[in-house]
N, C-alpha and C. Protein backbone atom coordinates (compact mmCIF):
# COMPACT_ATOMS: atom_id res chain seq x y z
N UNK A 1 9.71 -1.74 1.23
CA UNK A 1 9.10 -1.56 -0.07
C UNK A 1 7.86 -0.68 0.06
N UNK A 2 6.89 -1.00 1.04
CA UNK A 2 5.82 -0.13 1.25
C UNK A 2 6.42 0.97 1.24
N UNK A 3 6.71 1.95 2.33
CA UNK A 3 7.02 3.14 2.12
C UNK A 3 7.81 3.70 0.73
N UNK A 4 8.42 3.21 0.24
CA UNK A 4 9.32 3.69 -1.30
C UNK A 4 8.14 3.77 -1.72
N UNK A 5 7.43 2.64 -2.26
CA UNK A 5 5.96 2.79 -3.25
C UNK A 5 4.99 4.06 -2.98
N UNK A 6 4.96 4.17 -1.63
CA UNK A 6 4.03 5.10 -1.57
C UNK A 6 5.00 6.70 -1.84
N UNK A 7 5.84 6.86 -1.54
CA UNK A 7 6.40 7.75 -1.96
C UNK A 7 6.77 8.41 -3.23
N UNK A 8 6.60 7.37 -4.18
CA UNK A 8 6.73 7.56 -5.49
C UNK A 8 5.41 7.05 -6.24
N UNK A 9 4.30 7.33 -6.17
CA UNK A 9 3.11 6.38 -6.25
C UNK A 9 2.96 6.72 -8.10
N UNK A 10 4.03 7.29 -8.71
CA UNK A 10 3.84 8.04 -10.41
C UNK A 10 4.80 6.79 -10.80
N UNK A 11 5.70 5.61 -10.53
CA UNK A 11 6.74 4.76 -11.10
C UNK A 11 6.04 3.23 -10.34
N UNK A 12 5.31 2.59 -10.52
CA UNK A 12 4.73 1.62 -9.86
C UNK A 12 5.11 0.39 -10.95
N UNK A 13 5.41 1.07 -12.44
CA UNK A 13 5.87 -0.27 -13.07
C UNK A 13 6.83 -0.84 -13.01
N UNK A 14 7.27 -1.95 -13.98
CA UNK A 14 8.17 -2.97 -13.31
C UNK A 14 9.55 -2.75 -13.21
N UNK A 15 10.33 -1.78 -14.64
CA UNK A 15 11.20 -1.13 -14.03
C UNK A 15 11.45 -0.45 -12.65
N UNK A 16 10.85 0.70 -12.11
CA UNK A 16 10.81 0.79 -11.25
C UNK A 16 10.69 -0.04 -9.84
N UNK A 17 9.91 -0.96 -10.13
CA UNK A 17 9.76 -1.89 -9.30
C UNK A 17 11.08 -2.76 -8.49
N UNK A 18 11.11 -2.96 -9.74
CA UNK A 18 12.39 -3.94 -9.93
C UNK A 18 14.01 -3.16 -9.37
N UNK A 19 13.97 -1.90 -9.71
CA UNK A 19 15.35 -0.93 -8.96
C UNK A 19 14.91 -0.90 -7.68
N UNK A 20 13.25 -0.82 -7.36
CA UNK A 20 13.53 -1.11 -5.61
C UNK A 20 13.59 -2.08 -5.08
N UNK A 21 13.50 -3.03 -5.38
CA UNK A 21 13.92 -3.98 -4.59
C UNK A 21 15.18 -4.99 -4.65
N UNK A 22 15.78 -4.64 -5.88
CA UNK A 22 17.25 -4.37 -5.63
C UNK A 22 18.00 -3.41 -4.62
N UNK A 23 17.52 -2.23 -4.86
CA UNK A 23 18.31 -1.40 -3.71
C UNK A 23 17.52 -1.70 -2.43
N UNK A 24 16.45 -2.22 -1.85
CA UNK A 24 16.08 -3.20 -1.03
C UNK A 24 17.22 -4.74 -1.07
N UNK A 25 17.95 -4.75 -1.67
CA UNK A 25 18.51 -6.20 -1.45
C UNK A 25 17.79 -6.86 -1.43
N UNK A 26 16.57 -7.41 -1.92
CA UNK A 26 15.66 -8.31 -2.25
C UNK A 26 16.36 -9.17 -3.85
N UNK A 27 16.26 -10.20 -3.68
CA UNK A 27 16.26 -11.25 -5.03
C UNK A 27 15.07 -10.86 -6.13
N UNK A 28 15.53 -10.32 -6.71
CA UNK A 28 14.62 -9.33 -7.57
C UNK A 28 14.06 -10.51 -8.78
N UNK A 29 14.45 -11.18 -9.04
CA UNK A 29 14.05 -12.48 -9.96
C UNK A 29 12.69 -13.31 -8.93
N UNK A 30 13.07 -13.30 -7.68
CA UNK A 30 12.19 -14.07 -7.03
C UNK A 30 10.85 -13.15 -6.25
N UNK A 31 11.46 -11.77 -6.64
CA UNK A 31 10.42 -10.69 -6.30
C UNK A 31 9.31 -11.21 -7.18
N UNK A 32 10.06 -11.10 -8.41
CA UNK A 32 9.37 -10.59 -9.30
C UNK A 32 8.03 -12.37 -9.71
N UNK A 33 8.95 -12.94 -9.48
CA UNK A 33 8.15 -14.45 -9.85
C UNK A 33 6.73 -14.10 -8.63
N UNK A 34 7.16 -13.63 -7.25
CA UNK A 34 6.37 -13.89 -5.89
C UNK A 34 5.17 -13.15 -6.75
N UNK A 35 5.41 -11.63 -7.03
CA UNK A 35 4.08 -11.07 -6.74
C UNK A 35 3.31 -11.03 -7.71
N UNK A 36 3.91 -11.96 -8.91
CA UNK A 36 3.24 -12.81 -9.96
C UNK A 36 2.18 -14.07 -10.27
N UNK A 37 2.51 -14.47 -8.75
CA UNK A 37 1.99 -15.71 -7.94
C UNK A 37 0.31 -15.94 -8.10
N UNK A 38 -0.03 -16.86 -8.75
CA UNK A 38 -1.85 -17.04 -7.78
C UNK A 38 -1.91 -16.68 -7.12
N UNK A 39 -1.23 -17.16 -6.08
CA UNK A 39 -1.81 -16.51 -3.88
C UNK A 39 -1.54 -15.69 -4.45
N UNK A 40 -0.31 -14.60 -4.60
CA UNK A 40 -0.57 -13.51 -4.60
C UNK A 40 -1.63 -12.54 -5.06
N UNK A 41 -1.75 -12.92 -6.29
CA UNK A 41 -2.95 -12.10 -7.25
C UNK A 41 -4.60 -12.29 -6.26
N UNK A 42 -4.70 -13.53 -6.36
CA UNK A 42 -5.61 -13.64 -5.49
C UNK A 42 -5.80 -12.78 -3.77
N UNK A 43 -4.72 -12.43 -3.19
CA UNK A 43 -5.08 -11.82 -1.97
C UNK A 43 -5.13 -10.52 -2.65
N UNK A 44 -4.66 -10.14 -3.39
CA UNK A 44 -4.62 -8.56 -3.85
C UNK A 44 -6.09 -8.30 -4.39
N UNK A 45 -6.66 -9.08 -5.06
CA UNK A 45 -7.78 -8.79 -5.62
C UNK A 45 -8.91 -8.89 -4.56
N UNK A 46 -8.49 -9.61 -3.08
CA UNK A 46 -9.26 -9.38 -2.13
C UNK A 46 -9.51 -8.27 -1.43
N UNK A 47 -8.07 -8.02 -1.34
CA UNK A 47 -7.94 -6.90 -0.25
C UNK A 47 -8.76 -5.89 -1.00
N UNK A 48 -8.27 -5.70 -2.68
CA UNK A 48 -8.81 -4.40 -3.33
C UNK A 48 -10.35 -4.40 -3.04
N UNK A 49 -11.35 -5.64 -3.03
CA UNK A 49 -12.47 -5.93 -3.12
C UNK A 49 -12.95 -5.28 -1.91
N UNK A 50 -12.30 -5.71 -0.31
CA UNK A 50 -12.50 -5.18 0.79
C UNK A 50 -12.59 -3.71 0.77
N UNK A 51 -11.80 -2.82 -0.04
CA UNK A 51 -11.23 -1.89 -0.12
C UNK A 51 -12.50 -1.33 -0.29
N UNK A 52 -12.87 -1.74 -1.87
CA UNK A 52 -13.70 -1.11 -2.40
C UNK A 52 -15.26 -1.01 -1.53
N UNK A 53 -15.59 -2.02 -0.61
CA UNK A 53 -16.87 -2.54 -0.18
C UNK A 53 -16.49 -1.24 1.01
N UNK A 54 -15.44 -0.66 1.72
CA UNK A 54 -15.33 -0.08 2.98
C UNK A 54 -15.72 1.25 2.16
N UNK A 55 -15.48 1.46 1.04
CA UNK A 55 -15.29 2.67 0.88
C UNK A 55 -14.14 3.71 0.48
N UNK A 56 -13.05 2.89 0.30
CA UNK A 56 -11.43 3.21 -0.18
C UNK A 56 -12.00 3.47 -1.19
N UNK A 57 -11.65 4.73 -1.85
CA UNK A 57 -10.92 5.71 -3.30
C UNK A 57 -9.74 5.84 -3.80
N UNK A 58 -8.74 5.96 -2.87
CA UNK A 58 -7.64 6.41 -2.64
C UNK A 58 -6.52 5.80 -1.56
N UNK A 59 -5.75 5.56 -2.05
CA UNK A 59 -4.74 5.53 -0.78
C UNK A 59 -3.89 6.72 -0.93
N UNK A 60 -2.78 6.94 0.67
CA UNK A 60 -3.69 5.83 1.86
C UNK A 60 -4.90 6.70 1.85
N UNK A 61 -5.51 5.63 2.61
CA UNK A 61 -6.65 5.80 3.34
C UNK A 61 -6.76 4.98 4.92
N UNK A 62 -7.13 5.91 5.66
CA UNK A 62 -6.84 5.51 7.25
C UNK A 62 -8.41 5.49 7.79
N UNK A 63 -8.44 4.56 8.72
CA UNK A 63 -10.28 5.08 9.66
C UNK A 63 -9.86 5.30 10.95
N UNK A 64 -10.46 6.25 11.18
CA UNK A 64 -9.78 6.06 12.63
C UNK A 64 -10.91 6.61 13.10
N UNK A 65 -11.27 5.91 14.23
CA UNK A 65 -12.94 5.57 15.27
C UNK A 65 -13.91 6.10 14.08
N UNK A 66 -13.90 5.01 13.25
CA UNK A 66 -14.94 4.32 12.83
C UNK A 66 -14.79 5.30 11.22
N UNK A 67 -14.36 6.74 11.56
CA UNK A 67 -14.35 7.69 9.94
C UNK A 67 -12.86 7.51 8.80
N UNK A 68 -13.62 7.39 7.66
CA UNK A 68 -12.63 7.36 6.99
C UNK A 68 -11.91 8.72 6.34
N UNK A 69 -10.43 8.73 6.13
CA UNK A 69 -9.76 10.05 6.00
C UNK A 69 -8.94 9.54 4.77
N UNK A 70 -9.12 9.91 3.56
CA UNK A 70 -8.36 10.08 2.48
C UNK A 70 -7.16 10.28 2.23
N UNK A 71 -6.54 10.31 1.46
CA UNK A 71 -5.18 11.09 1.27
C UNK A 71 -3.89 11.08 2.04
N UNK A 72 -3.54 11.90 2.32
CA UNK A 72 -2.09 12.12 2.86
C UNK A 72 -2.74 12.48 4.66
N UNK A 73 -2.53 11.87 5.19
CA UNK A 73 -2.92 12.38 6.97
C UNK A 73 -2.28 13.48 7.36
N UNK A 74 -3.61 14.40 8.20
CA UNK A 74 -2.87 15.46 8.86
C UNK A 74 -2.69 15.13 9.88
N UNK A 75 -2.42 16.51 10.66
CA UNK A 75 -1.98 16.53 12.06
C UNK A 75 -3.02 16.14 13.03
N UNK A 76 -3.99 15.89 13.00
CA UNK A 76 -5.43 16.01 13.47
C UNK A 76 -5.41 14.16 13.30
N UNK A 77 -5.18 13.44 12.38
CA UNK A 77 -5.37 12.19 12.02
C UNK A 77 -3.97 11.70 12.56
N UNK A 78 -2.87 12.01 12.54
CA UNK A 78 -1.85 11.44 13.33
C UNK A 78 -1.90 11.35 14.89
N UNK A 79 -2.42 12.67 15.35
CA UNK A 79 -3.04 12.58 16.74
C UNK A 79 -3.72 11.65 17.10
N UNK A 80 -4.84 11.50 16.69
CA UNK A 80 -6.13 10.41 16.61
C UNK A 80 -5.12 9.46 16.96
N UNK A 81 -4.38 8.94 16.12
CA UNK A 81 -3.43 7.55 16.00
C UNK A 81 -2.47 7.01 17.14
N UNK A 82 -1.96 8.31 17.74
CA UNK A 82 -1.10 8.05 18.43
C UNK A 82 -1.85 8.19 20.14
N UNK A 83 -2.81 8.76 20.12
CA UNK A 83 -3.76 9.07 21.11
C UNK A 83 -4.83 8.58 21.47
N UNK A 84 -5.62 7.47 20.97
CA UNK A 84 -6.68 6.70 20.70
C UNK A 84 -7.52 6.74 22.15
N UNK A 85 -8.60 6.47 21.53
CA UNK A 85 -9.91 7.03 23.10
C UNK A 85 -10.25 8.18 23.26
């Protein structure tokens, strides 16, 4: 599901939603109840909170040794990633 979402980041509503995780083979009734959930809402509004306190604008957003990089990663930020130290 992550990757579809981010790939299409313009269809995030529930139609959409809902065709991916059908074509995910996910129980799309019980998708849909989950990320409707208290816990759920509640960790989301954390994470966003974290988000916001680090400095996230945008996703993605990656840090890598210690700087934050916006947007879509280049070649320079995939390196970093796969190369660390």
């Amino acid at each position: 599901m992550h990757d579809a979402l981010f790939a299409d980041q313009g269809r995030l509503e529930d139609p959409h939603l809902w065709e991916r995780a059908e074509r995910l083979g996910l129980d799309v009734a019980r998708f849909d109840t989950d990320r409707r959930s208290e816990p759920v809402e509640t960790h989301i509004a954390a994470d966003w909170k974290a988000g916001v306190r680090a400095g996230v604008a945008t996703t993605p957003t990656l840090f890598v040794d210690g700087q934050r990089h916006s947007g879509r990663p280049d070649a320079s930020i995939l390196e970093a990633l796969a190369n660390p130290g």
